[in-house]
Structures are given as C-alpha cells and as structure tokens.
Protein backbone atom coordinates (compact mmCIF):
# COMPACT_ATOMS: atom_id res chain seq x y z
CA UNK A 1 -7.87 -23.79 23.17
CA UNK A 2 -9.19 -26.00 20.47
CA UNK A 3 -7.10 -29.00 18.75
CA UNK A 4 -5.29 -28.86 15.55
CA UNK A 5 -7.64 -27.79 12.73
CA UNK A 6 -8.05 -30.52 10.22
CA UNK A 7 -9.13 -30.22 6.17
CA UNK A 8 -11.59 -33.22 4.94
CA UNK A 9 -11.68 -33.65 1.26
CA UNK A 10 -14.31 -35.84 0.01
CA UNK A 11 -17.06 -36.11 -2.07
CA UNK A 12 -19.00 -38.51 -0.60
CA UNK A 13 -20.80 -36.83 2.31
CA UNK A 14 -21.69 -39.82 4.70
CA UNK A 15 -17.77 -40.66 5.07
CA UNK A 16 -17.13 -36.51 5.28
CA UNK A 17 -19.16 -36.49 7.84
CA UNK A 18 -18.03 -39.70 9.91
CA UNK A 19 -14.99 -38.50 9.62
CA UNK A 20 -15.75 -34.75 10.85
CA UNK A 21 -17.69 -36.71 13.95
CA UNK A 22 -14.48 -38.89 14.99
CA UNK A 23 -12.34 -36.24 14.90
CA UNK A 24 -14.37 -33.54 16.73
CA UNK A 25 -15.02 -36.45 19.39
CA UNK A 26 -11.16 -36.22 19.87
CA UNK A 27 -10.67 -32.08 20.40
CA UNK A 28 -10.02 -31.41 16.61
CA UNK A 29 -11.67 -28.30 14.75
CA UNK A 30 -12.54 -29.97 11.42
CA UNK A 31 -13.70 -28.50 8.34
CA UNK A 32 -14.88 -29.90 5.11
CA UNK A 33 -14.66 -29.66 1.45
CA UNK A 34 -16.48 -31.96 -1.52
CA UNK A 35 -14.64 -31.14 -3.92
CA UNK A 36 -11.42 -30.12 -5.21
CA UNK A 37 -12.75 -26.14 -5.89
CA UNK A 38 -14.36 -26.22 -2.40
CA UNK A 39 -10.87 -27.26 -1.21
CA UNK A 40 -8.72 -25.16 -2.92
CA UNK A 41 -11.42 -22.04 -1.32
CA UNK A 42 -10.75 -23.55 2.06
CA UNK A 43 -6.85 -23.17 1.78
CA UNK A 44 -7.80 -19.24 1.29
CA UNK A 45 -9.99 -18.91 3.52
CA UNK A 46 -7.60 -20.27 6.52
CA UNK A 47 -4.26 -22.55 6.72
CA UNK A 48 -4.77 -26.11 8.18
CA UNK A 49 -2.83 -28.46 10.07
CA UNK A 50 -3.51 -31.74 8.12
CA UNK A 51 -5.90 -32.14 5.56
CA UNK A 52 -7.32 -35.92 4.67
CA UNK A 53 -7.74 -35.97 0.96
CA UNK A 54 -9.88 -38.18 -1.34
CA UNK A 55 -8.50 -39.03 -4.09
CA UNK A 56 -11.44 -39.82 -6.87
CA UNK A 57 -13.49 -36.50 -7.08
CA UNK A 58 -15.99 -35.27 -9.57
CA UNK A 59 -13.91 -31.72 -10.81
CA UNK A 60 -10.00 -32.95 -9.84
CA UNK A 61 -8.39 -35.55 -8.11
CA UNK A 62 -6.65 -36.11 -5.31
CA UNK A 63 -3.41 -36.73 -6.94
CA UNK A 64 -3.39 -33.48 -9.08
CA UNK A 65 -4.36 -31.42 -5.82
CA UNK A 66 -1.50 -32.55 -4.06
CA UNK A 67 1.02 -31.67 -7.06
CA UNK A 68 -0.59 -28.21 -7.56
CA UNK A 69 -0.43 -27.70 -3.52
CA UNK A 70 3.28 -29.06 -3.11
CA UNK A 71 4.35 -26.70 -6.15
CA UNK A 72 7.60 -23.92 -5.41
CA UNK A 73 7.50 -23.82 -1.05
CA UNK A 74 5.77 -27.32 -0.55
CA UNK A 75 2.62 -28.81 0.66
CA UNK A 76 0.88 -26.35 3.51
CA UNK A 77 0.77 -29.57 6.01
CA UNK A 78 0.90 -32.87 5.83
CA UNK A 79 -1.60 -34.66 3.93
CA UNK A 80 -3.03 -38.00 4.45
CA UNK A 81 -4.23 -39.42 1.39
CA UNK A 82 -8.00 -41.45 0.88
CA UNK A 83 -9.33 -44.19 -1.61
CA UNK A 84 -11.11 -46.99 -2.08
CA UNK A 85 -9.47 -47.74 -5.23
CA UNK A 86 -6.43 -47.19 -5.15
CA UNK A 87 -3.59 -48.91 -6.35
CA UNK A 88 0.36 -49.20 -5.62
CA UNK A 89 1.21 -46.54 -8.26
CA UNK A 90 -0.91 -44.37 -7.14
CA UNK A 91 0.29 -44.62 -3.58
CA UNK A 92 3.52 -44.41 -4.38
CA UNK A 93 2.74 -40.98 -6.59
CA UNK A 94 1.36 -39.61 -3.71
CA UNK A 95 3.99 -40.52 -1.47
CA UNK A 96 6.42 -38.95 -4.28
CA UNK A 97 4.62 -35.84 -3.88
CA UNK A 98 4.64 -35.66 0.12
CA UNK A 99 1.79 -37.42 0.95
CA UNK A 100 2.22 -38.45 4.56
CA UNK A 101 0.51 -41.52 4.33
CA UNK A 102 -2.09 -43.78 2.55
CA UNK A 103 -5.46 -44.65 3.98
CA UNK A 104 -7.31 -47.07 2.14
CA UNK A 105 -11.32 -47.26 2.21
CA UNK A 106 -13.24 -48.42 4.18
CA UNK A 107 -11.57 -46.74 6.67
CA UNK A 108 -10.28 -48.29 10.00
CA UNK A 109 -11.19 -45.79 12.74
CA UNK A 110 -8.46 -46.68 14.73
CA UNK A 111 -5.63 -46.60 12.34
CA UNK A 112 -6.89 -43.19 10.96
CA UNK A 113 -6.86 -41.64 14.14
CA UNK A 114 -3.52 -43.49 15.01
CA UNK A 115 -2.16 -42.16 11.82
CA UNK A 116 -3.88 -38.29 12.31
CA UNK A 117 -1.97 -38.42 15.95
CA UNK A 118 1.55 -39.31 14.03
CA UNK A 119 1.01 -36.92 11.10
CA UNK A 120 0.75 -34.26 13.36
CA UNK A 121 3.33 -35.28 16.12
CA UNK A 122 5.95 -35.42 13.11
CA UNK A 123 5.24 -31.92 11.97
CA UNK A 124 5.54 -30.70 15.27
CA UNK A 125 8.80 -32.17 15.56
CA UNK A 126 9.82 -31.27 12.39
CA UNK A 127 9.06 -27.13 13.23
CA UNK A 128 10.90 -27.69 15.44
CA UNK A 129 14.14 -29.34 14.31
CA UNK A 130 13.28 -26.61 11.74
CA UNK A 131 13.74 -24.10 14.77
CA UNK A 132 16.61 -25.32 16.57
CA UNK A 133 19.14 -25.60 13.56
CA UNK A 134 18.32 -22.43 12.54
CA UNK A 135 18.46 -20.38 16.17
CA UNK A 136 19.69 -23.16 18.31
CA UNK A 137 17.22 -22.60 20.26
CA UNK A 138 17.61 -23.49 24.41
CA UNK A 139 14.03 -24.06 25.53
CA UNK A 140 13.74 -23.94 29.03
CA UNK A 141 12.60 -22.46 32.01
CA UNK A 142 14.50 -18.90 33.21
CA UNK A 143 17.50 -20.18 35.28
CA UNK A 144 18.43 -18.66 38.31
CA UNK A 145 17.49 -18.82 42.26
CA UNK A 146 18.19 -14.89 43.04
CA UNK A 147 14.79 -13.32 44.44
CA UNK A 148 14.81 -11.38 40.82
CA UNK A 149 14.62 -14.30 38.76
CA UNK A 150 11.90 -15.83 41.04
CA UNK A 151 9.91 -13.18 41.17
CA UNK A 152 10.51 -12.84 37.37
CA UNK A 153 9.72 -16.53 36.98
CA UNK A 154 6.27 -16.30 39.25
CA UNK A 155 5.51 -13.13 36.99
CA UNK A 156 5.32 -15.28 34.12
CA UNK A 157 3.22 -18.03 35.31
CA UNK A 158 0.60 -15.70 36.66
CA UNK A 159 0.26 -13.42 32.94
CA UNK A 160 0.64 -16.82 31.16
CA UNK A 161 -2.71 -17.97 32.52
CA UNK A 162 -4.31 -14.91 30.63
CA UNK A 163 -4.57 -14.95 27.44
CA UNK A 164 -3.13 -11.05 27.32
CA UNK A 165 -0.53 -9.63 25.08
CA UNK A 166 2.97 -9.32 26.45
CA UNK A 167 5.86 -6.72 25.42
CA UNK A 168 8.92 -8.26 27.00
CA UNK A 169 11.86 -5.53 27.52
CA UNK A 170 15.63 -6.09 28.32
CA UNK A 171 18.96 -6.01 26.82
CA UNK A 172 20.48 -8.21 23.98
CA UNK A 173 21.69 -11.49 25.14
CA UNK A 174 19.20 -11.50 28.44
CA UNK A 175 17.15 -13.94 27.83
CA UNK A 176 14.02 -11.98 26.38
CA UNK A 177 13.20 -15.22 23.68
CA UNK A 178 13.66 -17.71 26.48
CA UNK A 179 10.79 -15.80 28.54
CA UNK A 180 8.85 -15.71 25.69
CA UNK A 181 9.11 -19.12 25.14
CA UNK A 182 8.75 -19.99 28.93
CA UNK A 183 5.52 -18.09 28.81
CA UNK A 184 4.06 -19.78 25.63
CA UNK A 185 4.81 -23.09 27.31
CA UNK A 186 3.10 -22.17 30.78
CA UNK A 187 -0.02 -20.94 28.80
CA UNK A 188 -3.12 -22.52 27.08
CA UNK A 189 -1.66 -22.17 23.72
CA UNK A 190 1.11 -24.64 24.47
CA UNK A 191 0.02 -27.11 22.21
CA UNK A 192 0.13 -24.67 19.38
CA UNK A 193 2.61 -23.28 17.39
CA UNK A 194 5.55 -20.83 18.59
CA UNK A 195 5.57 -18.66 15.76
CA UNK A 196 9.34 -16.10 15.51
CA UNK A 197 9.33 -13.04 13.39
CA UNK A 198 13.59 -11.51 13.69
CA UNK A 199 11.19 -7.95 12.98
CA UNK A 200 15.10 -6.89 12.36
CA UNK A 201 15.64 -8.91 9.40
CA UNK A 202 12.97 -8.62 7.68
CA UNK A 203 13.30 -6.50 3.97
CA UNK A 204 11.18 -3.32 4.53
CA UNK A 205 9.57 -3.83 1.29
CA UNK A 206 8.76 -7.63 1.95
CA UNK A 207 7.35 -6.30 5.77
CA UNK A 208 3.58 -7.16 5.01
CA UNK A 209 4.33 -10.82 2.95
CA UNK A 210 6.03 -11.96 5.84
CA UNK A 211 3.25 -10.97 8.09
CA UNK A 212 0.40 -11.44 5.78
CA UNK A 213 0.83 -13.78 3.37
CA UNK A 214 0.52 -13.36 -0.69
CA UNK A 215 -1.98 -14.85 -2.70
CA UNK A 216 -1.36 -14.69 -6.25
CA UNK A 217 -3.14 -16.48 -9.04
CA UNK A 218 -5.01 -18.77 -6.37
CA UNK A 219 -1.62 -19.91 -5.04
CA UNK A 220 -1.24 -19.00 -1.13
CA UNK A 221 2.07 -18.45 0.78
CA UNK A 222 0.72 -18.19 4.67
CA UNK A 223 2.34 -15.48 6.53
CA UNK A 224 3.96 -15.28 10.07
CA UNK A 225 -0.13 -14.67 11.38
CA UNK A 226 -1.77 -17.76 9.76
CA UNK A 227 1.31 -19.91 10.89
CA UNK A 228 0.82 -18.70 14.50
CA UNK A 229 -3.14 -19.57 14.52
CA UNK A 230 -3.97 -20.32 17.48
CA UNK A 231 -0.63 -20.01 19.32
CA UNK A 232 1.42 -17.57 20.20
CA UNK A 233 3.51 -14.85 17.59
CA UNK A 234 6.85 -13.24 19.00
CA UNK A 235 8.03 -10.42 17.58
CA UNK A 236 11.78 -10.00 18.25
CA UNK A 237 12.95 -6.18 18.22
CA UNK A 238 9.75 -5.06 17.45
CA UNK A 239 11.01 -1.18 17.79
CA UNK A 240 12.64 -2.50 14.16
CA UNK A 241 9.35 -2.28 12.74
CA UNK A 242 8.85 0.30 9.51
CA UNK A 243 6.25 2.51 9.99
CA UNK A 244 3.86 1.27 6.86
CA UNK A 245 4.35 -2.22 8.26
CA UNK A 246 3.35 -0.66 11.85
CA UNK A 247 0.27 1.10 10.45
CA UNK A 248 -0.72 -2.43 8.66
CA UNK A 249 -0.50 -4.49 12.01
CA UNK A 250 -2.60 -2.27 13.85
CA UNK A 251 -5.24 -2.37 11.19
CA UNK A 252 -5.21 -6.36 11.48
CA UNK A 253 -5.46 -5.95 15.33
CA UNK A 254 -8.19 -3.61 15.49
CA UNK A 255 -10.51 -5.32 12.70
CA UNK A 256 -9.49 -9.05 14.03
CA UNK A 257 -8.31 -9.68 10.29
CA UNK A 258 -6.39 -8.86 7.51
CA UNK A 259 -5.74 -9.57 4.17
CA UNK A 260 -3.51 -11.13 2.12
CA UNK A 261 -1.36 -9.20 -0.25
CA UNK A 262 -2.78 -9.85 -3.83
CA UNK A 263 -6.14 -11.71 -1.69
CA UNK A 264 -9.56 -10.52 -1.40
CA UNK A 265 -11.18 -12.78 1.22
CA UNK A 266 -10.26 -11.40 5.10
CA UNK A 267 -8.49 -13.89 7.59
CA UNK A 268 -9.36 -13.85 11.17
CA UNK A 269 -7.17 -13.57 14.08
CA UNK A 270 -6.27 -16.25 16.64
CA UNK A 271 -2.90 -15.47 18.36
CA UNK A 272 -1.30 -14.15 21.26
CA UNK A 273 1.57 -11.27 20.47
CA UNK A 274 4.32 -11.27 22.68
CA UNK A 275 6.55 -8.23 21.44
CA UNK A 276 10.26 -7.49 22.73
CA UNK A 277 12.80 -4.56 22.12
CA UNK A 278 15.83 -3.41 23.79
CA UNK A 279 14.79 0.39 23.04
CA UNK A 280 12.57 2.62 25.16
CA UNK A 281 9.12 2.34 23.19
CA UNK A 282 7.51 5.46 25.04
CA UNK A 283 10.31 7.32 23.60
CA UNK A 284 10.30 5.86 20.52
CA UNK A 285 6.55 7.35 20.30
CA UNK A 286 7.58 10.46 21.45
CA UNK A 287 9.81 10.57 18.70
CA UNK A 288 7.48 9.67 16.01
CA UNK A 289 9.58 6.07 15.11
CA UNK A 290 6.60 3.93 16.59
CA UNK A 291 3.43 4.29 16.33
CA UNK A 292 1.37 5.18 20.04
CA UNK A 293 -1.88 2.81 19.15
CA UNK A 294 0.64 -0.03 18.35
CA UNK A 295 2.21 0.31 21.72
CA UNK A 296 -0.77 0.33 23.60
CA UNK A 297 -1.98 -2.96 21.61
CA UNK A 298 0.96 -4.54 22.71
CA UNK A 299 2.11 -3.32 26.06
CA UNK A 300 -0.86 -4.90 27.64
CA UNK A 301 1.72 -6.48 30.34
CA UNK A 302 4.84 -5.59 30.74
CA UNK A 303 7.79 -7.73 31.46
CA UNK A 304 11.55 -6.29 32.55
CA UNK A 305 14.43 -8.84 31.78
CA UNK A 306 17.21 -7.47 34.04
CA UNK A 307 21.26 -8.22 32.70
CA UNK A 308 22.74 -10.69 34.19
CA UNK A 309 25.13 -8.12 36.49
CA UNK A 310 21.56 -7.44 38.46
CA UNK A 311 21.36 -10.94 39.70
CA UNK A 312 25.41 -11.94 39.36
CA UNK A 313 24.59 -14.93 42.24
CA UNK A 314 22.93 -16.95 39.21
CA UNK A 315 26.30 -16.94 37.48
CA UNK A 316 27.29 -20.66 39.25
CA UNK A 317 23.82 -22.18 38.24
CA UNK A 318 23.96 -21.01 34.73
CA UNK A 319 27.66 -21.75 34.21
CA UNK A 320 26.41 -25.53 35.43
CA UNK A 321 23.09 -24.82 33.50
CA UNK A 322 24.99 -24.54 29.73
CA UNK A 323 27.96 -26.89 30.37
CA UNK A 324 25.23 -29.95 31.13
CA UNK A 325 23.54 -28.72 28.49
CA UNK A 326 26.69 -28.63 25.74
CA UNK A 327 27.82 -31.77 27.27
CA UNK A 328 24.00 -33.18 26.37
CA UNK A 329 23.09 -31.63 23.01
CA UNK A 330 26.68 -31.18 21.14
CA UNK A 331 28.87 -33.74 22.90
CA UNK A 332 31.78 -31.78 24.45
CA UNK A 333 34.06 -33.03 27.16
CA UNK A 334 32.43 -32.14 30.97
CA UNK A 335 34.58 -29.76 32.63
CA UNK A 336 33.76 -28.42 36.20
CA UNK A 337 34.48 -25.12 36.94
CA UNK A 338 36.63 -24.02 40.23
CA UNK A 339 35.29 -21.75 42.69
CA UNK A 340 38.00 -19.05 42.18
CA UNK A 341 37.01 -19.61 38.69
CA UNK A 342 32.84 -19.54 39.28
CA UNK A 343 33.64 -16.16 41.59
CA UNK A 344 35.95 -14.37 38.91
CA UNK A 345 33.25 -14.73 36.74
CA UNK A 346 30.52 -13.34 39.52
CA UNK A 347 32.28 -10.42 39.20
CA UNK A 348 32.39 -10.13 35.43
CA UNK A 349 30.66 -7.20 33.94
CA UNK A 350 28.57 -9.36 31.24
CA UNK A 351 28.20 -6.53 28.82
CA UNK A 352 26.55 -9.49 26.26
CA UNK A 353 24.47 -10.85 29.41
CA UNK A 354 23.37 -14.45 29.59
CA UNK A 355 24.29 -14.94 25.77
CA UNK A 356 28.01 -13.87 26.22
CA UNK A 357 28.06 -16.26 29.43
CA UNK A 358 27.16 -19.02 27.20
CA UNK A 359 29.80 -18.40 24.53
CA UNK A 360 32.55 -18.43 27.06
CA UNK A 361 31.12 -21.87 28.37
CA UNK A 362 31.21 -23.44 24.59
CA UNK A 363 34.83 -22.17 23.83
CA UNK A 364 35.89 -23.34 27.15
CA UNK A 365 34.36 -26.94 26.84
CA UNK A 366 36.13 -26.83 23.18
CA UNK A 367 39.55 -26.01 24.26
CA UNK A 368 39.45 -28.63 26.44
CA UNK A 369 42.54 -28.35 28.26
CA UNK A 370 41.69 -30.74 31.66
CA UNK A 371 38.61 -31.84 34.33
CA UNK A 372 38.74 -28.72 36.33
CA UNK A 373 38.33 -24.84 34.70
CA UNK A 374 40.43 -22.36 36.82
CA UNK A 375 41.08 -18.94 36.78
CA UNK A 376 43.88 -18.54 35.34
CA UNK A 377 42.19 -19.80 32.48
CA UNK A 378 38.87 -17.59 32.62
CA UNK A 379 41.65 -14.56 32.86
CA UNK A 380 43.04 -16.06 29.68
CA UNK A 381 40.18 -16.58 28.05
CA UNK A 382 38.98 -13.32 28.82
CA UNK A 383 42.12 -11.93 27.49
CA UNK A 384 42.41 -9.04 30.58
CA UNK A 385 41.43 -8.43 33.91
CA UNK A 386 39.25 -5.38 32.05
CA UNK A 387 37.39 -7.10 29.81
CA UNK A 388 36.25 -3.91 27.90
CA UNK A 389 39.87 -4.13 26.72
CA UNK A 390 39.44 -7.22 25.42
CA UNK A 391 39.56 -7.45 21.80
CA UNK A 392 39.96 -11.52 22.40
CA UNK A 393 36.78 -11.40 24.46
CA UNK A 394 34.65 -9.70 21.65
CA UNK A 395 33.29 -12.72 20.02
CA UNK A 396 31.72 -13.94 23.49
CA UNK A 397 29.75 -10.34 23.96
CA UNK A 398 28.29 -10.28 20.51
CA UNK A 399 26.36 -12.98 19.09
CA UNK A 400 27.50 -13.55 15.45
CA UNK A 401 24.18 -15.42 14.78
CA UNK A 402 22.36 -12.23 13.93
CA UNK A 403 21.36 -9.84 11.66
CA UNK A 404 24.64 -7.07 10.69
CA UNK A 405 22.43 -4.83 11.93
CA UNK A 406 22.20 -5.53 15.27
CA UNK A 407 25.70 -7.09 15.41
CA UNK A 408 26.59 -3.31 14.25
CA UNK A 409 24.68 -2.24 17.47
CA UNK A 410 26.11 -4.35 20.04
CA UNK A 411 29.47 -3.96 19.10
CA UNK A 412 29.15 -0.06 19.07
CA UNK A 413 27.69 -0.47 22.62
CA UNK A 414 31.03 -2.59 23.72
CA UNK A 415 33.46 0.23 21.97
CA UNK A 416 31.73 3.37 23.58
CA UNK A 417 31.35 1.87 26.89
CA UNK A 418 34.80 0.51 27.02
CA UNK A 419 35.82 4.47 25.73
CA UNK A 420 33.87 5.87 27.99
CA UNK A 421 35.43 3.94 30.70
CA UNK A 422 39.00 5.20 29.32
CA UNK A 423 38.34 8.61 29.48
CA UNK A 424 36.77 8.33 32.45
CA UNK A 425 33.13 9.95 31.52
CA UNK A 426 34.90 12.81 30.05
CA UNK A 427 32.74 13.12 26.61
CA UNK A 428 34.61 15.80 24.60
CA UNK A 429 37.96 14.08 25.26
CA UNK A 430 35.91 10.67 24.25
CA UNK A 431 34.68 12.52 21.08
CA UNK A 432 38.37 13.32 20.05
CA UNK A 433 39.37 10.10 20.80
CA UNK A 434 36.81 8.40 18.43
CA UNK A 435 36.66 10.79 15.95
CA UNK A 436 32.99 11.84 16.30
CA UNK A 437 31.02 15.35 16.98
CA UNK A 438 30.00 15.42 20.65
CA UNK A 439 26.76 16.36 19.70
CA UNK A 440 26.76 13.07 17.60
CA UNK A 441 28.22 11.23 20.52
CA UNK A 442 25.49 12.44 22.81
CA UNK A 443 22.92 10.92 20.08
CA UNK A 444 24.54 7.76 19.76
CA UNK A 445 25.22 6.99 23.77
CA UNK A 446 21.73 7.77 23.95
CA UNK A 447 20.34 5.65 21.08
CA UNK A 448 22.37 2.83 22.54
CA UNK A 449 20.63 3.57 25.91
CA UNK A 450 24.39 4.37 27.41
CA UNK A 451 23.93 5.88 30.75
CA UNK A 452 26.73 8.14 31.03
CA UNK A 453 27.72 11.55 33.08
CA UNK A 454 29.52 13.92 31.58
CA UNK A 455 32.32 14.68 34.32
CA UNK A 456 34.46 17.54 32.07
C-alpha cells in the first residue's frame, strides 16, 4: 500500500516539484496544485492527508484558503503552511485558523520532512483518541487459548494477507469489531485508516451523505468512503442497511466510484469492506430485506464469531484479560478473582457474550469490596443462581452504549429466552404469559434468531 497522500500548493513550480521528489523518495503519493482554484479542484477530486500550502499565490492566498477550508466541520487535514515572506502575524493567523505548523522558505529538507512525519503522527493519534472516547474502543488481538479461538485467530491472519472483502458474523457482544480490527491490523492497510460506519444509527434519509459525502456550493464534507481511502471500512450491522442506500453501495462497488451528493466529478475506490451482522443474510435475501448482489460483494470470506458459552475455558484469561486492562486504562483497584469464583462464571450462560463479561469485571473492580473476588460475590452480583431471572444482572447483558434500537433487540432476546426457559418451551402458554399472538411470537423468536422447540 502506498503512504499517506499529500496536497502541494504552490505556485512556483521548481519548489512544487522538489517538494513532490522528497516526498515520493519517502513512500508518499503526492499531488500538486499552483494555485488556489487548482487546489480547491483537488479537494473534489479526492480527500488528502496533509496538504503543504503556499501562502503568496497569484488568484488567493494561502491564508484565505485555509479560512474558507476550516469553515462549519474544520480543516480536511492538517495543513502545514509555506512562505518566504512571511511574518509573525501572519503565522500566528494561520496558526489561529489550524494551521499545523509554519515552514519558512527556503525550505530545510530535514525539518519539513521531520515536521510532515509529526503532522501526520498527531492526526493519527488524534482519530484515534477521537475513536476511543467515543466507543472505548479495546484494540487487541482475539483473547482466548481454546482450539476455537486459535483456529479463529489463524483464520484471520491467513484472509488478512489478501486484500479480500470480509463479512464477519456472530452475536452482539462477541467480539465481531475486535476481529475486524485484529484483521485490519494484521493486513497491508495497517497504516491506514480504520474507518466505523454504526450502519444502525445512521438516519435513513442521511444513508448516502454519510457514505458519500455532499458537495454543495464547492464546499466538500468527505463521507465514510473517502475517509477510509486506502484502509479498511467496517460496516457494523450491515443487515441495518435501507434498501436505496443498499442499491447505492453496490453501484459504487461495481463502477469503482461514486459520487458525491450535490457533486459531479466521480471518486475512485480504495478500501477494503469488512461487513458484520448478527442476522442470517441468505435469509435476509430470501426475504427481499437485502439485496443478493450486495451479499455476494461482501461475503467474499466468511468469518463465524462463536459466543463465548462455545469456548467457556477462555472465561479465566479474559476475566484476567479486562481486569489488567481496567486496572491500566481507567485506574481501578486490582482485584484477583478466586477459582470458585473464575469456575462459577465458566458456567455462566453469557447471553451478552464477551461484552456482558466485561461489564461484570468493571462493576466488580468499582465496588471494590477487598484483594480477592469470590463467589459469593459473583452470585450477588449476578443477583441469582438463574441469571435469566436477573433483573440486577440486565445492565451487564446489554450494552447501554448503543443505538435504542439495538438495545430494544437485545433486551427482547434476554426476556423471551428467560420466558421461554419458564415455560419450559411451551409457546402458547409463553404467548399468554407475554401477552403476544403465537403467530407473532413465532416471528419474533425467529427474527431474534431464538432457537426454540415447541414441546406443547
């Protein structure tokens, strides 16, 4: 994969082109502009990663570039300012307007590269602060030394090495974002943006400008695409997906571009598509809620995330796994679990998966009540011996850090199983009980992907 892909704005052409020559000597894709219309044309025509920017120019300058760009979301990058006459007002305008920095001519090779390495090392960082306060995000590789998880893990490494599209299965709370992640990092797009689109969340009507971008009146908002250039875009719940938005995604992946909404001028595609969805897409084609072309785009390779009660023996690592990790990253008390308390917990159902086991480590850490967790305090915690009965326990199966749809979902899954499991399997005394049509109930088990007998 190439380097980051770098905007040169200047008019004079021997120091546009030293400067494209120094950078593609390093692994950068450079382009160029002479002037400010030229640049302004090559913010349509693709999104960079830094742009250098001159700031005396025959049609606009520098300074009134980086206002207009900065205007209602921000600058597109960070921009590194150029001049040979410049003076301390004007780089303190342009550091007003979010100017990284302030390169004065003639230019020291070393310090601009030194200064290109740093503009672009504090972005990354910043995406990804960005990231992790939003999602709190736990980057790492699957955990677990059951043969499923290794041969999970060893499935990953071998797809990541080709540059193929992914559609990563499994329930909520399993882990299907770390994979992705783990996959992105193991491939030849690590160095490139990790690009998240919550499908789930997104406002039917606003489906395509969060994809695609707007351009209105020459001003560009880059979608979820042109931010994933050359890295990878993960599409969470993808089943979510309206139709129109379906149709217009498989137009962009068949032509290798799309437009923007309100734009004229196509953008190509760079990006690798890892898709995920707790819901059976064959049968959501079958059905008519997804579109068949779209699934065959993305299930290229397909990846199963099995619940945590497939592979309970990881339950000890992961338990050790988030309390290191709390203990590291928010700063609550170590506490070391018991074994009676580590094999209660083997034996949990884990209706919320790895996400629920990871609530129940936080509270725990946060209560705080001595060195050693023991079972009597898991049971109490837990709130019952049956945890379906738990209404104490519901906040560590369901996530409350996502959408109300889904939050809807998964706590619909926890009632019906845990009614299903009082009546035994017995659906039409299960319907009465919850006040629904049994034809209804059969719909809803099976939109929830319930497995279920009916044992009248």
């Amino acid at each position: 994969m190439s380097g980051a892909y770098i905007l040169v704005v200047d008019d004079e052409p021997e120091i546009r082109n030293l400067v494209k020559e120094i950078l593609e000597d390093e692994g950068y894709e450079v382009a160029m502009a002479a002037d400010g219309q030229s640049a302004r044309k090559a913010l349509r025509d693709r999104r960079p990663e830094l742009i250098l920017l001159d700031i005396w120019m025959p049609d606009v300058d520098g300074i009134t570039l980086l206002k207009e760009w900065g205007e209602e979301e921000g600058l597109p990058c960070p921009v590194i300012m150029m001049s040979g006459h410049g003076t301390v007002e004007t780089a303190v305008e342009a550091t007003r307007l979010g100017a990284y920095d302030f390169l004065e001519k003639p230019l020291s090779l070393a310090k601009l590269l030194l200064t290109v390495e740093r503009s672009l090392e504090a972005e990354q960082l910043k995406q990804e602060n960005v990231g992790l306060k939003r999602h709190n995000h736990v980057i790492h590789e699957p955990t677990g030394k059951s043969p499923v998880m290794q041969r999970l893990r060893e499935q990953v490494k071998r797809i990541a090495q080709h540059d193929t599209w992914v559609l990563v299965t499994g329930e909520p709370g399993s882990g299907r974002e770390t994979l992705a992640r783990y996959l992105h990092a193991q491939s030849v797009r690590r160095e490139r943006p990790f690009v998240e689109v919550n499908v789930s969340a997104i406002v039917k009507a606003n489906a395509a400008q969060e994809l695609f971008g707007t351009e209105v009146d020459g001003r560009i908002h880059y979608g979820r695409l042109e931010q994933a250039m050359g890295g990878t875009l993960f599409l969470d719940e993808v089943a979510d997906m309206d139709l129109e938005a379906q149709a217009q995604l498989v137009g962009a992946l068949d032509t290798g571009s799309f437009l923007r909404v309100g734009g004229s001028d196509p953008v190509s595609i760079d990006v690798r598509i890892i898709a995920a969805t707790k819901h059976n897409l064959e049968e959501a084609v079958r059905e008519g809620k997804f579109r068949e072309d779209l699934f065959y785009h993305l299930n290229v390779v397909p990846l199963h995330v099995p619940p945590l009660r497939d592979h309970a023996e990881d339950v000890p690592e992961l338990l050790n796994f988030y309390v290191d990790w709390f203990v590291t990253h928010e700063k609550l008390p170590y506490r070391h679990f018991a074994v009676g308390a580590q094999n209660k917990l083997r034996n949990h159902p884990w209706l919320g998966n790895v996400r629920e086991l990871k609530n129940l480590v936080q509270r725990l850490l946060i209560l705080e009540a001595g060195p050693e967790i023991v079972q009597e305090e898991i049971e109490a915690t837990l709130g019952s011996p049956d945890v379906r009965a738990s209404a104490g326990g519901l906040d560590s199966m369901i996530s409350f850090d996502q959408p109300l749809r889904q939050a809807r979902e998964a706590f619909e899954k926890v009632y019906l199983e845990y009614q299903l499991h009082q009546h035994e399997g017995n659906i039409s005394r299960m319907a009465k009980a919850v006040g629904m049509e049994r034809t209804h109930l059969y719909r809803k088990l099976k939109s929830l992907e319930i497995e279920f007998k009916d044992k009248r």
